[in-house]
Protein backbone atom coordinates (compact mmCIF):
# COMPACT_ATOMS: atom_id res chain seq x y z
CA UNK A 1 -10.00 -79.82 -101.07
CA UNK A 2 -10.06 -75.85 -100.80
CA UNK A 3 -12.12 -76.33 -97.51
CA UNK A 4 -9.57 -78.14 -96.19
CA UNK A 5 -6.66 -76.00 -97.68
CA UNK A 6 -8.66 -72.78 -96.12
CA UNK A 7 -8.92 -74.54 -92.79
CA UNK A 8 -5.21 -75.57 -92.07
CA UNK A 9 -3.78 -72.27 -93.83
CA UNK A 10 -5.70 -70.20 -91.36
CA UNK A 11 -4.67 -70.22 -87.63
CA UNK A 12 -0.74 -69.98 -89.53
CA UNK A 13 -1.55 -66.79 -90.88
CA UNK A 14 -3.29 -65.67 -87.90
CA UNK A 15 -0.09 -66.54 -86.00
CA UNK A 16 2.01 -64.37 -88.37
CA UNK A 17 -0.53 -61.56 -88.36
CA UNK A 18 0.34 -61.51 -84.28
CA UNK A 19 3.81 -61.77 -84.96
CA UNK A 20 4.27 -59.19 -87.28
CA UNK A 21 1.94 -57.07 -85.00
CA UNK A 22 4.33 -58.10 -82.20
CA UNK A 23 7.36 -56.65 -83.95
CA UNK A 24 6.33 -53.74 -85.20
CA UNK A 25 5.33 -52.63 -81.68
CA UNK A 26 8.88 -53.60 -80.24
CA UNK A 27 10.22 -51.52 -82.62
CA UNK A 28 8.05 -48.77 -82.04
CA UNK A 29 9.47 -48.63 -78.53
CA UNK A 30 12.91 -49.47 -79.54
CA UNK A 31 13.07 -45.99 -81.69
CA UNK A 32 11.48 -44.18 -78.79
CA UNK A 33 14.25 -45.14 -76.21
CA UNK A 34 17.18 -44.48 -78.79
CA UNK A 35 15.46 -40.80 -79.40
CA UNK A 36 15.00 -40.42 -75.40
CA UNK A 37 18.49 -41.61 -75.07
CA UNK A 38 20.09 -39.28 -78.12
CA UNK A 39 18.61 -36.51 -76.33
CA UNK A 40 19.89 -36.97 -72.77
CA UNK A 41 22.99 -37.39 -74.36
CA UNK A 42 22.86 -33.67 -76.32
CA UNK A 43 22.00 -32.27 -72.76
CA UNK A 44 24.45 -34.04 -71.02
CA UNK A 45 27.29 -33.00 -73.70
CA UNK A 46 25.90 -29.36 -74.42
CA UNK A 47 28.01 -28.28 -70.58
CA UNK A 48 31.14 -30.33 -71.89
CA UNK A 49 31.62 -30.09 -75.13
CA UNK A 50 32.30 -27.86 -77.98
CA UNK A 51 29.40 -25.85 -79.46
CA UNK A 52 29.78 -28.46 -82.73
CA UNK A 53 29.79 -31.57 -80.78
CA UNK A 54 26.52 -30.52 -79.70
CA UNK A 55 25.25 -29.78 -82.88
CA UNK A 56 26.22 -33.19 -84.19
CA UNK A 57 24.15 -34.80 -80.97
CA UNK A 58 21.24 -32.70 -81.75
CA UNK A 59 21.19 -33.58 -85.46
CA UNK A 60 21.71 -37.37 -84.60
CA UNK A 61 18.24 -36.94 -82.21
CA UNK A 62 16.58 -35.01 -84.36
CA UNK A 63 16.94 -38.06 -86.98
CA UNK A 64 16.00 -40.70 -84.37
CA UNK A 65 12.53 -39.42 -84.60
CA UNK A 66 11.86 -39.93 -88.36
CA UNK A 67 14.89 -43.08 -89.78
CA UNK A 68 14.39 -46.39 -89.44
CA UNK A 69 16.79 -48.58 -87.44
CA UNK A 70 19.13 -49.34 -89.98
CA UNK A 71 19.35 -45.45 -91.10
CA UNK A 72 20.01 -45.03 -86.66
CA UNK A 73 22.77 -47.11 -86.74
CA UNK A 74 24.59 -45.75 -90.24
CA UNK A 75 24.44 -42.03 -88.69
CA UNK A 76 25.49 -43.37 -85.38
CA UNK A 77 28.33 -44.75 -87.08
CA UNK A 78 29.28 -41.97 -89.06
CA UNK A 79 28.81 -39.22 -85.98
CA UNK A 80 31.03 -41.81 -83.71
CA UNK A 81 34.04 -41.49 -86.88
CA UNK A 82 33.50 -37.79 -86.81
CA UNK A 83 33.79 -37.01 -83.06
CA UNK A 84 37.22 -39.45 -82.86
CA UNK A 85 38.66 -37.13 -85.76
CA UNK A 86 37.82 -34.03 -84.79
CA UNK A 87 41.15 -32.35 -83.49
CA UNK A 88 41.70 -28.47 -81.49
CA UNK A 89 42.32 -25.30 -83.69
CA UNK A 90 44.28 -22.68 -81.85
CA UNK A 91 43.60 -19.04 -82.60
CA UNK A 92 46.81 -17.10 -83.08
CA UNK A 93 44.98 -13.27 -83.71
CA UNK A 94 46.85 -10.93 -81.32
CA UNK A 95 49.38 -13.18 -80.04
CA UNK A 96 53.14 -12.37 -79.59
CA UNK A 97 55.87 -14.44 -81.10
CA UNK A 98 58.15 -14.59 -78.60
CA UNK A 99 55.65 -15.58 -75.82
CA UNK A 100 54.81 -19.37 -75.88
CA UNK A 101 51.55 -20.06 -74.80
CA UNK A 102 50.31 -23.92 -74.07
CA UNK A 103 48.14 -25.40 -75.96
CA UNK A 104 45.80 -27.55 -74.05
CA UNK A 105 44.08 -30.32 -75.84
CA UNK A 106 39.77 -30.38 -74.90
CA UNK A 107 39.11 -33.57 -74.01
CA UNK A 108 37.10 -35.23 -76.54
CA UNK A 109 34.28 -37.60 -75.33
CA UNK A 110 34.18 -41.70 -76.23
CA UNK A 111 31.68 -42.26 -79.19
CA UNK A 112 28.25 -43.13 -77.95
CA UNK A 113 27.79 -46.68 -77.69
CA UNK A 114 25.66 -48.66 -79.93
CA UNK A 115 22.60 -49.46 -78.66
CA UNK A 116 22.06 -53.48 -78.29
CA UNK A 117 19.20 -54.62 -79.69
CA UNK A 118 17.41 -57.82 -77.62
CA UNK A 119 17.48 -60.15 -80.72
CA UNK A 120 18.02 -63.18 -78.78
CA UNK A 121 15.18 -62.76 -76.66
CA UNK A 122 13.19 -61.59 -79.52
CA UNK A 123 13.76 -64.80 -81.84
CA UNK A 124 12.56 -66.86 -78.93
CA UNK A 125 9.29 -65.15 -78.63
CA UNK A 126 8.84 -65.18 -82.53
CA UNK A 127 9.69 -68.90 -82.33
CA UNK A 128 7.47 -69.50 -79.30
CA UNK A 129 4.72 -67.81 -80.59
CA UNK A 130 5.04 -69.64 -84.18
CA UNK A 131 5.50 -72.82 -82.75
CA UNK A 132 7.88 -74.49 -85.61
CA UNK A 133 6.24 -77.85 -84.83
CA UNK A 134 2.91 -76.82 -85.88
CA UNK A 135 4.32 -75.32 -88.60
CA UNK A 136 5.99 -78.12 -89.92
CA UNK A 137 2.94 -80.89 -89.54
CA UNK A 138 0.90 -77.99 -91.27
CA UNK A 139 3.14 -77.22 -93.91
CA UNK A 140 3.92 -81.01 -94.62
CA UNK A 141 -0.31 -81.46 -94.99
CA UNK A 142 -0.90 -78.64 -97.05
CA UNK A 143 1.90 -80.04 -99.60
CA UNK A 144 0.66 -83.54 -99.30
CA UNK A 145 -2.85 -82.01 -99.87
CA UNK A 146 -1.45 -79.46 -103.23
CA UNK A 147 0.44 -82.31 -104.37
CA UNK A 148 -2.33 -84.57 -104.34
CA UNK A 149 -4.59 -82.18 -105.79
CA UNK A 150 -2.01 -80.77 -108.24
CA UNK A 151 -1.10 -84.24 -110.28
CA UNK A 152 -4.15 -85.66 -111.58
CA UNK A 153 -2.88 -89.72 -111.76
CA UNK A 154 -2.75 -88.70 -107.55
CA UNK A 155 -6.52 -87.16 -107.83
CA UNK A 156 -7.66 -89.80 -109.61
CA UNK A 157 -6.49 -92.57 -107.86
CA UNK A 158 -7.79 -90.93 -104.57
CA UNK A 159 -11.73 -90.49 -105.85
CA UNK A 160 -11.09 -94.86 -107.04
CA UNK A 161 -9.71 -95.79 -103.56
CA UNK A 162 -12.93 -93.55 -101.81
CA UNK A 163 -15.33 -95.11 -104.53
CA UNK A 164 -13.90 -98.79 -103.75
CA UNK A 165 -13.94 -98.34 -99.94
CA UNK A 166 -17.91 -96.70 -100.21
CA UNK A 167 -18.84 -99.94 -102.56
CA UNK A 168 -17.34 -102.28 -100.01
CA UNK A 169 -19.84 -100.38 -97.40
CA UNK A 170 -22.49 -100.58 -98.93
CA UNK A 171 -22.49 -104.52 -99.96
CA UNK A 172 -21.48 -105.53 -96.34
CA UNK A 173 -24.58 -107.14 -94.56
CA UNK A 174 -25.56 -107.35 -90.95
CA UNK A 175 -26.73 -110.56 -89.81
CA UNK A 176 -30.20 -111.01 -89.25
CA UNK A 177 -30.27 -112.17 -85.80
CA UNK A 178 -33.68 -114.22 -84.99
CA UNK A 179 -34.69 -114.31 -81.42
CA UNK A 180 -36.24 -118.00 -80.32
CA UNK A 181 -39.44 -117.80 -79.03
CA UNK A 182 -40.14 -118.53 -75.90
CA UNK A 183 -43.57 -119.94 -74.79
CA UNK A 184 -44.41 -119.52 -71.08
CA UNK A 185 -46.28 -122.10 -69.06
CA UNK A 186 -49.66 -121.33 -68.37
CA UNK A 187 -50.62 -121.64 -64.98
CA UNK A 188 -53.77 -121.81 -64.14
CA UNK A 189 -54.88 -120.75 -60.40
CA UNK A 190 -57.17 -122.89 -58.13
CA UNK A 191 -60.43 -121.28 -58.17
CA UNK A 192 -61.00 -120.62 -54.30
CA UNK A 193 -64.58 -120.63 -52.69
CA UNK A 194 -64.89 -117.88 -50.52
CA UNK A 195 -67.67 -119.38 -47.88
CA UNK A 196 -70.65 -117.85 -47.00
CA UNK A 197 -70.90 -116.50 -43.55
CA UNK A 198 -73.95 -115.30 -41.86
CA UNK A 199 -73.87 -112.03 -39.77
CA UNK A 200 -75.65 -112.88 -36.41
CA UNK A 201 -78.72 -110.64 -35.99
CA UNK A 202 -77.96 -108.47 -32.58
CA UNK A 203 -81.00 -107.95 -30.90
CA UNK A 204 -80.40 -105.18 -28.22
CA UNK A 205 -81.80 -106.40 -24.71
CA UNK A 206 -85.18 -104.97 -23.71
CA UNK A 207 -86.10 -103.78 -20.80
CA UNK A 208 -87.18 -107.07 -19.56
CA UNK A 209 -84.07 -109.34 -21.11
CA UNK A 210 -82.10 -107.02 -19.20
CA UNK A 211 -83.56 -106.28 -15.81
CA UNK A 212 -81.67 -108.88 -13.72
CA UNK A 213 -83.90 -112.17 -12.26
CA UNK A 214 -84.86 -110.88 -8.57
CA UNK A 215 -84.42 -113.02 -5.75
CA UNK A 216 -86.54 -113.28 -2.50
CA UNK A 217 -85.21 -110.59 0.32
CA UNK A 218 -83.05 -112.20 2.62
CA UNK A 219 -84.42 -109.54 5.12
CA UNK A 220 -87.72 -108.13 6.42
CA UNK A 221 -89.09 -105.55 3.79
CA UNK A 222 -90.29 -102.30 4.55
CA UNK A 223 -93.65 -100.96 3.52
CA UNK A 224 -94.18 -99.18 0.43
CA UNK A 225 -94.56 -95.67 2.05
CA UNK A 226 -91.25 -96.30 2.73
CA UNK A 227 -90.03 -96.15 -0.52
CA UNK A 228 -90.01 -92.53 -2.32
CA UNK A 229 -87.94 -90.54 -5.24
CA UNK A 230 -87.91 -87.30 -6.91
CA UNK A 231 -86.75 -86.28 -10.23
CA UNK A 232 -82.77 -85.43 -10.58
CA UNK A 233 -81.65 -84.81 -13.70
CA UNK A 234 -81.79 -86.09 -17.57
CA UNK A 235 -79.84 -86.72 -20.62
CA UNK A 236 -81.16 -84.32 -23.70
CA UNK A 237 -83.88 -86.23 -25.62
CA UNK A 238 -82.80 -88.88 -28.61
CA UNK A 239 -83.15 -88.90 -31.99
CA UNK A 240 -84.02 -92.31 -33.63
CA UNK A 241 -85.04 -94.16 -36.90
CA UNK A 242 -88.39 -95.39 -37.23
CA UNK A 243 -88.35 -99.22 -35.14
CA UNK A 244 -84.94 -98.14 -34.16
CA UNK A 245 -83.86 -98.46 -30.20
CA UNK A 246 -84.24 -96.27 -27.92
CA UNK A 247 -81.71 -95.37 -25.48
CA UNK A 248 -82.52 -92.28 -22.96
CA UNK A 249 -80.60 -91.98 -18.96
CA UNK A 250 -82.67 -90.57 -16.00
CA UNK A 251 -81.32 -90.01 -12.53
CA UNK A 252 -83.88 -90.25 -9.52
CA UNK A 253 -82.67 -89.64 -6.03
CA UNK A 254 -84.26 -91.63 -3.29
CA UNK A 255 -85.80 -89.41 -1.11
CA UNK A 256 -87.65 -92.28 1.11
CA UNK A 257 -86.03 -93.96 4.38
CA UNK A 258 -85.38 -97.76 2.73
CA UNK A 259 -82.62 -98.37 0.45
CA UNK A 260 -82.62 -99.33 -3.02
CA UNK A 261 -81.44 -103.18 -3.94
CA UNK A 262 -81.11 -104.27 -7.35
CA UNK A 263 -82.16 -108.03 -7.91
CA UNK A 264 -83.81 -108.41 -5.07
CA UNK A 265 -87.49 -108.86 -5.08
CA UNK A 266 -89.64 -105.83 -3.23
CA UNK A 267 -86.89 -104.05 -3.28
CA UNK A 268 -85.49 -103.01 -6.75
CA UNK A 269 -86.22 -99.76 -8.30
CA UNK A 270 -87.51 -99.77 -11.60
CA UNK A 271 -89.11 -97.59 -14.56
CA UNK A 272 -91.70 -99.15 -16.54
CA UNK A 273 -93.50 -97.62 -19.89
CA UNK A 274 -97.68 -96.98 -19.68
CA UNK A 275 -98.14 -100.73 -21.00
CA UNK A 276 -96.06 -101.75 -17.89
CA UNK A 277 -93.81 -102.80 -19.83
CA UNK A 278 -90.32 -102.08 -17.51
CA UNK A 279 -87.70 -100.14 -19.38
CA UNK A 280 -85.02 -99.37 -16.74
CA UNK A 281 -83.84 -100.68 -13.61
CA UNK A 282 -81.44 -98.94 -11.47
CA UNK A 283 -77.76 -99.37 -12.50
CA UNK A 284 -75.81 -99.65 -9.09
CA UNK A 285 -76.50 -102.57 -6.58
CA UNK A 286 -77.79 -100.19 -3.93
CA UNK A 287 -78.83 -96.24 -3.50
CA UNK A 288 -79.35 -95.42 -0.05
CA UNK A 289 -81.45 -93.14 1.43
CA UNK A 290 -80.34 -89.64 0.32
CA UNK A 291 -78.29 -91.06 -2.81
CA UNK A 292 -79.27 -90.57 -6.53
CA UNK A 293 -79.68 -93.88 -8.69
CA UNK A 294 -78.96 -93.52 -12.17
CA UNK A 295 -81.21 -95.89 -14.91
CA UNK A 296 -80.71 -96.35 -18.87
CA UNK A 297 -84.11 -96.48 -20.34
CA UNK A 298 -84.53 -98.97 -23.28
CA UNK A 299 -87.29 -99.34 -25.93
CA UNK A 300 -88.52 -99.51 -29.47
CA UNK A 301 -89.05 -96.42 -31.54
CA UNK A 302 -92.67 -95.97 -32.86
CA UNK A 303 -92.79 -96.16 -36.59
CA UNK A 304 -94.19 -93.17 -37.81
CA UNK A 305 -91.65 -90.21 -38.04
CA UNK A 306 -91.87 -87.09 -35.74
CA UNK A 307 -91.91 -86.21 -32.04
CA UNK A 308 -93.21 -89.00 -29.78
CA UNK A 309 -93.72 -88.35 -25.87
CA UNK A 310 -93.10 -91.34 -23.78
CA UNK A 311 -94.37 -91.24 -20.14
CA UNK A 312 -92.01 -93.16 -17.84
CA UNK A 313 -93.19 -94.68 -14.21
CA UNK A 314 -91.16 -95.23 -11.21
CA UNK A 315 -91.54 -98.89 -8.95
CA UNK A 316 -90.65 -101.00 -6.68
CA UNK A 317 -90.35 -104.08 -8.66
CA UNK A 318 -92.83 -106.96 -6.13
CA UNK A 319 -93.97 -104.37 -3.72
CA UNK A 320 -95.67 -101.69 -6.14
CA UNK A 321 -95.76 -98.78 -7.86
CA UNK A 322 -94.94 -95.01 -6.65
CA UNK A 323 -96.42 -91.63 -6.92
CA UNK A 324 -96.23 -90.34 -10.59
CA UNK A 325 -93.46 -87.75 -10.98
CA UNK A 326 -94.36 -86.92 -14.61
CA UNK A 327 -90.95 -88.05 -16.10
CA UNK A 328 -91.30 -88.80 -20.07
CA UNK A 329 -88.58 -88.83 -23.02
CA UNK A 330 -89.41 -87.12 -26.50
CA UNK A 331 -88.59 -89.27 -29.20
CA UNK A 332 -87.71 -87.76 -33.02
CA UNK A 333 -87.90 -90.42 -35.30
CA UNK A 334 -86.32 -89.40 -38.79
């Protein structure tokens, strides 16, 4: 109960610390501008007035600085009711009788006006700053809350009615809630027979499986001196697996004065290994005279691993073979 009674009771006097603050600086400035003002008014009268008018002024600044407001305003008063019965004294020292002089009255100056003080400006900001509302609701809790704690049959019955409703709590029950249980089908897959397939061996072509079938010459054939070829150029030299294929190119240029023909019989230029075994043929259909025929050579690796020199001869397939021009291929087998 005191936590509660510290927490509402606090922001309320926070808000009157503020306003009391607030006040005390308005009259702080108040004072100042009736001291500034009670002293413009001395200087102002000192070039009018009489000597003791002055003095008043100067007496009622002088206790501006150090009075309340309350002690202002009574000396105000009281200076205002002496100026209004103040009257002329005429100095007769040195004056004939039978010479009648005028008498002129000195003007005597309206009592200083009162200063207004802003008080209904000043009770709205108090008000708007307290907020009346808030204090109310705050006000009617904290009784509520003193009452309550000040008559014990109040206290009491306020630790039963929490006691009850904490009881009742704790007896209520949730539900069990029971989830059915749910069986899923089993499915069961068709077991699927992947079937076997055989990869067909490739066998690369040999020389002979792919030299094409030669034909008989439709024309008259040359002689064999006819027929002649020197050495053009090569691809660099292969490196194979052991039984692996060889594959190797070789350009000749036919240097003789009888064309080339491949497929035809005594007149197809060939390669063939020292066996005779053929392992090229030329690759166009004809190489004239003066032309260079080009020819992929084809065989088996040897075995054994290392460098392997294989000679290659050229030939007229059915007419005959022609003058060695020391061509050969060395094989790496790895």
């Amino acid at each position: 109960m005191a936590d509660v009674f510290v927490a509402e009771t606090s922001p309320l006097l926070n808000d009157l610390r503020r306003a009391v603050q607030e006040l005390r600086v308005l009259l702080a400035e108040l004072l100042s501008y009736a001291s500034t003002a009670a002293a413009q008014l001395a200087t102002r009268l000192a070039t009018r007035l009489d000597p003791r008018v002055v003095n008043v002024a100067t007496q009622v600044a002088a206790l501006l600085d150090r009075v309340p407001v309350r002690s202002l305003v009574r000396v105000a008063g009281s200076s205002a009711r002496r100026l209004a019965n103040m009257r002329p004294t005429i100095n007769t020292a040195g004056l004939r009788p039978s010479v009648a002089r005028a008498v002129h009255v000195p003007r005597v100056a309206p009592a200083p006006r009162m200063l207004s003080l802003p008080t209904g400006a000043t009770v709205r900001s108090i008000a708007r700053r307290l907020r009346p509302g808030r204090w109310a609701f705050r006000t009617t809790a904290i009784g509520i809350i003193a009452l309550a704690v000040g008559n014990p049959s109040l206290r009491d019955a306020m630790v039963e009615e929490i006691s009850w409703t904490r009881s009742v709590l704790e007896t209520v029950q949730m539900p069990t809630v029971e989830l059915p249980t749910i069986e899923l089908p089993t499915i069961e897959l068709p077991t699927i027979e992947i079937p076997a397939f055989e990869m067909p061996t490739i066998q690369f072509p040999t020389a002979q499986s792919a030299a094409p079938k030669l034909v008989p010459a439709g024309f008259e054939l040359p002689p064999l001196n006819a027929y002649r070829a020197t050495f053009e150029t090569q691809a660099s030299y292969p490196t194979v697996p052991p039984n692996g294929t060889v594959e190797w190119v070789v350009a000749l240029r036919n240097t003789g004065s009888a064309g080339w023909y491949r497929g035809v019989a005594g007149a197809q230029a060939a390669l063939a290994l020292t066996d005779g075994t053929e392992a090229a043929v030329q690759t166009t259909a004809y190489v004239a005279p003066g032309q260079v025929g080009w020819f992929i050579v084809r065989f088996r690796a040897p075995a054994g691993p290392g460098a392997h020199a294989v000679a290659l001869f050229p030939r007229i397939d059915g007419h005959g073979e022609l003058p060695n021009l020391g061509i050969y291929t060395l094989v790496t087998v790895r």
